[in-house]
Protein backbone atom coordinates (compact mmCIF):
# COMPACT_ATOMS: atom_id res chain seq x y z
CA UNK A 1 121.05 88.25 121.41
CA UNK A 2 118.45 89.56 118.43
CA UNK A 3 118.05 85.71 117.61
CA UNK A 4 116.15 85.31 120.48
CA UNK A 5 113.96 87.19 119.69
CA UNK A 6 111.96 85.34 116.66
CA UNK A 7 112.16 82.14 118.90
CA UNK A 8 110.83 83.59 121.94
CA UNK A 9 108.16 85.21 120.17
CA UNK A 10 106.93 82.17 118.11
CA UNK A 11 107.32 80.00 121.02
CA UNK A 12 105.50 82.36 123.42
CA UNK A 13 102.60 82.72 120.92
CA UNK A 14 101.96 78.99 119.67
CA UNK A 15 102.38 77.82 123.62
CA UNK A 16 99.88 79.99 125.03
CA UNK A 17 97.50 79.58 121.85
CA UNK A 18 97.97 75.51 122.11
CA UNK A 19 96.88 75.80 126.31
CA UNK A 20 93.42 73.84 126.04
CA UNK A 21 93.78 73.65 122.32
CA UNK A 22 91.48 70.86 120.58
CA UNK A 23 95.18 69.54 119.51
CA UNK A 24 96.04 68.75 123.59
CA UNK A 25 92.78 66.66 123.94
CA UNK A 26 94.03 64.64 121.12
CA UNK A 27 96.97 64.39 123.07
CA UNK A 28 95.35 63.24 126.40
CA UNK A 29 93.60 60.89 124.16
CA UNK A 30 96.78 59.08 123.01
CA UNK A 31 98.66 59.56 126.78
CA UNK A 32 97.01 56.54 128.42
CA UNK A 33 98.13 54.16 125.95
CA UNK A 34 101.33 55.49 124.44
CA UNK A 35 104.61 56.60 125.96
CA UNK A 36 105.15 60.60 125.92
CA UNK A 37 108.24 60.43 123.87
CA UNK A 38 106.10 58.69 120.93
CA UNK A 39 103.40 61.62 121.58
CA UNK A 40 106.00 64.22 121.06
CA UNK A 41 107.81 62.92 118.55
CA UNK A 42 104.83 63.47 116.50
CA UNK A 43 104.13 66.75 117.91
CA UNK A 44 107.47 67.52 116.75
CA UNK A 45 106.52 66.63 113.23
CA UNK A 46 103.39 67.61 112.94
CA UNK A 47 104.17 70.98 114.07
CA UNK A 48 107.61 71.22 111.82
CA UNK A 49 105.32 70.51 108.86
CA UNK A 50 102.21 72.69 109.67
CA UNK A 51 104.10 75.45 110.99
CA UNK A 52 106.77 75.09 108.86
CA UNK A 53 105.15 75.23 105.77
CA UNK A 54 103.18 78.86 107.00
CA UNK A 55 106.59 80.39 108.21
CA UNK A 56 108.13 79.50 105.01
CA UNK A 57 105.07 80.88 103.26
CA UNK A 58 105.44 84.28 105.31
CA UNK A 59 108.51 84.60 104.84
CA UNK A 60 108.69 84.24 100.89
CA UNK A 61 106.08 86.98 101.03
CA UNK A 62 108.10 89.21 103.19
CA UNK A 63 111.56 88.92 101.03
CA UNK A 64 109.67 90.85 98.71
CA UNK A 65 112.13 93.42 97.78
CA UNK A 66 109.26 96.27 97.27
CA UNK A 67 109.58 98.19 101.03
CA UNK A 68 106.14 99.75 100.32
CA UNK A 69 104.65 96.36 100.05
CA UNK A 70 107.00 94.79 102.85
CA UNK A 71 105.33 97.49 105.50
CA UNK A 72 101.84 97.22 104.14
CA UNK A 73 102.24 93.42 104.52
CA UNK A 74 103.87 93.94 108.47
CA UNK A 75 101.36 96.43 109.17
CA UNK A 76 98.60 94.09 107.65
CA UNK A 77 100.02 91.09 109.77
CA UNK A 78 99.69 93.59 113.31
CA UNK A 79 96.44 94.67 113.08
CA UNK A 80 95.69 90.58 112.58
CA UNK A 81 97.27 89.95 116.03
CA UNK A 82 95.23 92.98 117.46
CA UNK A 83 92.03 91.10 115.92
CA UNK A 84 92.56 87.81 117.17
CA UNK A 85 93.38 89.08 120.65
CA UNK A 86 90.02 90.66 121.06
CA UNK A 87 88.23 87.94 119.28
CA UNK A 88 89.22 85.92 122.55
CA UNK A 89 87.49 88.24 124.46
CA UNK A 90 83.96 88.37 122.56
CA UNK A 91 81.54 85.27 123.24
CA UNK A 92 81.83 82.00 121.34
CA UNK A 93 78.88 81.79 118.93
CA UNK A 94 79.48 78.53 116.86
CA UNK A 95 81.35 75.78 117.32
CA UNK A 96 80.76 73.25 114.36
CA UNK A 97 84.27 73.75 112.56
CA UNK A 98 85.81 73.09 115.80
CA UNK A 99 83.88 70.20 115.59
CA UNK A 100 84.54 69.18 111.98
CA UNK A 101 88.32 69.25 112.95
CA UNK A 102 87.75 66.94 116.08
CA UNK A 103 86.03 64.51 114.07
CA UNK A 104 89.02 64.61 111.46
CA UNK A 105 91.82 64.42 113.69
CA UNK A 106 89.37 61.32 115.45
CA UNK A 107 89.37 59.57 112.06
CA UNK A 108 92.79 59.96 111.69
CA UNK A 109 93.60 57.98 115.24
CA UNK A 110 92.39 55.38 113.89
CA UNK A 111 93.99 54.51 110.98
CA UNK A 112 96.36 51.56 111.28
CA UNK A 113 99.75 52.97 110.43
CA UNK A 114 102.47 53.85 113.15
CA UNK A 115 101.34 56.16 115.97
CA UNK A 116 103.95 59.06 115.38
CA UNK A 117 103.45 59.38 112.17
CA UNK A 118 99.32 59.35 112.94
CA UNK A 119 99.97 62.10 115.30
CA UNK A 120 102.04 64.00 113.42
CA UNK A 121 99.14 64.07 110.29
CA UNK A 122 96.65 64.89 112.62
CA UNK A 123 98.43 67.79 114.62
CA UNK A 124 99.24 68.92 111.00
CA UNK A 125 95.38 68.75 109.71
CA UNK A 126 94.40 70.00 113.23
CA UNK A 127 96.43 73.40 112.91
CA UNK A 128 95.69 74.47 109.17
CA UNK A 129 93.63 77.14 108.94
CA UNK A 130 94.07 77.95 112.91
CA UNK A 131 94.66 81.11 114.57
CA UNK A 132 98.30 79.87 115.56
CA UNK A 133 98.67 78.49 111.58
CA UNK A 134 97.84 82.57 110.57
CA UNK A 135 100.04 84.12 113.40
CA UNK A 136 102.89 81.72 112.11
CA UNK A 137 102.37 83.17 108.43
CA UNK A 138 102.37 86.65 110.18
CA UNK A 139 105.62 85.71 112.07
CA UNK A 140 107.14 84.60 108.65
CA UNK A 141 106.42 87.89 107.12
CA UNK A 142 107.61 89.77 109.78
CA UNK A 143 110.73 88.06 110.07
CA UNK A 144 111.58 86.50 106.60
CA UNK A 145 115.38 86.15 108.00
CA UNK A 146 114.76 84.20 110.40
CA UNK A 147 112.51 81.56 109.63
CA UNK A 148 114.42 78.67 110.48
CA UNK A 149 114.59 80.34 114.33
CA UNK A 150 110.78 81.25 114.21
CA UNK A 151 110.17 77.25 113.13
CA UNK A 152 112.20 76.25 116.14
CA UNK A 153 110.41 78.47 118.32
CA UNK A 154 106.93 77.16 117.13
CA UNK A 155 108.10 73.67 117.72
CA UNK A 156 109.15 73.93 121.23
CA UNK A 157 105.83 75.78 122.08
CA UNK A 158 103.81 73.15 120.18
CA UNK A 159 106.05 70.68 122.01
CA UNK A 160 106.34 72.08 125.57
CA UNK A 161 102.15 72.91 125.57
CA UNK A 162 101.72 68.99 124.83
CA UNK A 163 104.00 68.09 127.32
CA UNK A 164 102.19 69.82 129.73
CA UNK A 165 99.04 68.50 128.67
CA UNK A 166 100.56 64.50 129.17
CA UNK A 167 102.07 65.44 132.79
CA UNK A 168 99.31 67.86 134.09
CA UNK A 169 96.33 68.44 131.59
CA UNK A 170 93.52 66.74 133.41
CA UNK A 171 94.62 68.97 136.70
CA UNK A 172 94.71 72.30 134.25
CA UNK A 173 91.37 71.62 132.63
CA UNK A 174 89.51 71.29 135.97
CA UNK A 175 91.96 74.54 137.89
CA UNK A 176 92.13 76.86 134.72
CA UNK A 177 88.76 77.52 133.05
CA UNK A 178 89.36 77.48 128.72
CA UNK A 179 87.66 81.31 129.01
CA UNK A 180 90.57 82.50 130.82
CA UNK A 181 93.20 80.40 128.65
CA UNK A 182 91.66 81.80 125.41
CA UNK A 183 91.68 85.09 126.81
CA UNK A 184 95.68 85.05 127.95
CA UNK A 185 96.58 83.74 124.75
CA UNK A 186 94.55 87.24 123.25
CA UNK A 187 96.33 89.20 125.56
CA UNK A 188 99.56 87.90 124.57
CA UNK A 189 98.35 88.33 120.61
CA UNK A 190 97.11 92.46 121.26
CA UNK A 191 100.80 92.24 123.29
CA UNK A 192 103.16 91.30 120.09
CA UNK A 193 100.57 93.12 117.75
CA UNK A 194 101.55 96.36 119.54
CA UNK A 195 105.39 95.81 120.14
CA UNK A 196 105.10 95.02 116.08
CA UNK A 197 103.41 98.33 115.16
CA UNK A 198 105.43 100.34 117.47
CA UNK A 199 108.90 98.46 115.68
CA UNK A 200 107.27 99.39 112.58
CA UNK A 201 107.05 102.95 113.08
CA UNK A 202 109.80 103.60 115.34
């Protein structure tokens, strides 16, 4: 059952990260006029290259035969989760990159090539550089084993968040205030940065 465990933990982290994620209003965009099977298709995608490419990053890192540096990089990768948790928590101060990124993935919608393959660039573009993109790097390093199970995991969080935004997102937004989604997803991050430090010492 110790397989489970990279999947459940990259699932658990990129689904509650996604929740109200500038990537889901993309989707909502593209859910009046396409069918949800096309919209998750290129979830799928996106998500298997983006995340993909940062798990298999991690992980290359953390087959690093050196133990010293192995730790040093798990312990480095812990304290990260600890920091973005509490980063929820603080006020937002500026929001132009968010904004950069919106306008990007924008562009991208409307360029005329097929409309999985569009949504697979721009959930790809969307998640470089994001908070999920580093955890996914972390997970890799963590877990340099298992990457193919931590890839899996991220997809069916990136997959199962989206879904949920195409069946019940406009309900969400207007039930669930973002404050209180940003600040479950840093709970859950301060959560696994813990259960990581205490399997690190332990």
């Amino acid at each position: 059952m110790n397989f489970l465990y990279p999947i459940l933990i990259a699932f658990l982290l990129v689904f509650i990260s996604e929740l109200g994620d500038k990537t889901q209003l993309l989707v909502l965009s593209f859910s009046s006029k396409l069918k949800a099977s096309t919209i998750l298709l290129g979830v799928a995608l996106g998500s298997l290259f983006s995340h993909g490419i940062a798990i298999l990053f991690g992980s290359s890192i953390g087959l690093l035969e050196n133990e010293l540096i192995h730790n040093i990089l798990q312990f480095i990768t812990y304290f990260s989760f600890i920091v973005f948790g509490i980063l929820s928590f603080l006020p937002e101060k500026d929001k132009r990159e968010d904004n950069r990124k919106n306008n990007i993935l924008m562009k991208l919608s409307k360029i005329g090539i097929g409309y999985i393959l569009i949504i697979a660039i721009s959930i790809a573009v969307g998640e470089l550089g994001d908070k999920t993109f580093l955890a996914s790097i972390g997970l890799g390093i963590s877990y340099p084993h298992q990457k193919l199970l931590l890839i899996i995991g991220a997809i069916l969080g990136m997959v199962l968040s989206d879904m949920i935004a195409i069946l019940f997102g406009r309900f969400l937004s207007s039930k669930i205030p973002e404050k209180t989604i940003s600040r479950l997803s840093g709970f859950l991050f301060i959560v696994f940065g813990i259960i990581g430090f205490i399997r690190l010492f332990i």
